[in-house]
Protein backbone atom coordinates (compact mmCIF):
# COMPACT_ATOMS: atom_id res chain seq x y z
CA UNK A 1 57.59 -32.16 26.35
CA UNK A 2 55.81 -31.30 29.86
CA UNK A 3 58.02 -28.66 32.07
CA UNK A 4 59.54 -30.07 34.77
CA UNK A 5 58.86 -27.96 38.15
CA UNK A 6 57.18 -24.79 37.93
CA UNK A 7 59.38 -21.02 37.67
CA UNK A 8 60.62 -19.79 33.99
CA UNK A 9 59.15 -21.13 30.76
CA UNK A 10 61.57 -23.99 28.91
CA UNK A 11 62.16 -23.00 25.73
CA UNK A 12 62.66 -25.52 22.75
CA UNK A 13 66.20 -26.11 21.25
CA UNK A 14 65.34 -24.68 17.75
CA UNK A 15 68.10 -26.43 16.20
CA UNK A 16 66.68 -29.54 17.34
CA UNK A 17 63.32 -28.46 16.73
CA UNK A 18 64.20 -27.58 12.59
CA UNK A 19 64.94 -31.50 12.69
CA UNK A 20 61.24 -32.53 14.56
CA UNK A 21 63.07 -33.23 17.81
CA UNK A 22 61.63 -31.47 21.18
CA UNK A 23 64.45 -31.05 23.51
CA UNK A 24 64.47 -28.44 25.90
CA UNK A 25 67.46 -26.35 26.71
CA UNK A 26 69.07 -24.90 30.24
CA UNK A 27 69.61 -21.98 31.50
CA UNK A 28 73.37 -20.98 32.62
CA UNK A 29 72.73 -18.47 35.38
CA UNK A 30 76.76 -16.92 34.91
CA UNK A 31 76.82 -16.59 31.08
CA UNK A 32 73.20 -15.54 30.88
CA UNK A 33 72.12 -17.77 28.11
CA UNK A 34 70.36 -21.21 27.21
CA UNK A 35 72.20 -24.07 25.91
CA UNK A 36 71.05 -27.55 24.21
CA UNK A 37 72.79 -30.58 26.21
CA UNK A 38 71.76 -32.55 23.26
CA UNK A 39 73.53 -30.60 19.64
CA UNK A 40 75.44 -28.14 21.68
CA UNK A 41 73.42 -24.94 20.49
CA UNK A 42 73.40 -21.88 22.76
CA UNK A 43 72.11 -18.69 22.63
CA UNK A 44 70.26 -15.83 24.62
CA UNK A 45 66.99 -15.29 25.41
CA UNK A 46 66.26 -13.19 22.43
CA UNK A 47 68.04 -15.32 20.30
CA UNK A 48 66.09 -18.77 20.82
CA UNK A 49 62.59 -16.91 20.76
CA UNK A 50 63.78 -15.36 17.45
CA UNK A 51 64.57 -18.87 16.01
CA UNK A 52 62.10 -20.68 17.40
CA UNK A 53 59.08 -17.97 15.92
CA UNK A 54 60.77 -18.67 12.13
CA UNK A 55 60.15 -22.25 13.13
CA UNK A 56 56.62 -21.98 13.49
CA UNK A 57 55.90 -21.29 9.82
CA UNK A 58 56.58 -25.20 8.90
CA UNK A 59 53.36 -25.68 11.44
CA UNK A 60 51.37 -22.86 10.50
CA UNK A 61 48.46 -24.60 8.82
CA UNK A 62 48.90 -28.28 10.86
CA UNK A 63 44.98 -27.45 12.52
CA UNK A 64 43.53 -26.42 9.03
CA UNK A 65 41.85 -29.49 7.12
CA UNK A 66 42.79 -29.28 3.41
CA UNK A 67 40.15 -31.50 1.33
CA UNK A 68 40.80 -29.84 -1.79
CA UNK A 69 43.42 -29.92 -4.49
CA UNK A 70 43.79 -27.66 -7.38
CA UNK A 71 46.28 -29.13 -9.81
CA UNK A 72 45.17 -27.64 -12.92
């Protein structure tokens, strides 16, 4: 999803992203943390990068071509 504006990074809703849906989340300036409009998630800072890094493993070899299959 392209950022809208330029200042802080948007960050991906990661429990949106676990079900292959990009949705970004915003920022709440008074309770310091980022919330999902979409599911309702919210969370710090620290939080959503934590989630969204174990996310990363289900795309971890999307760029590598597999062409062979050991079933034996």
């Amino acid at each position: 999803m392209a950022q809208s504006g330029k200042g802080k990074l948007n960050y991906r809703c990661p429990s949106c992203f676990m079900r292959d849906l990009d949705i970004d989340m915003f920022y709440d300036k008074d309770k310091d943390e980022f919330y999902c409009i979409r599911c309702q998630y919210t969370g710090t800072e620290k939080d959503v990068l934590e989630k969204n890094e174990m996310i990363r493993f289900r795309y971890g070899a999307m760029a590598k071509r597999i062409t062979k299959f050991d079933f034996d």
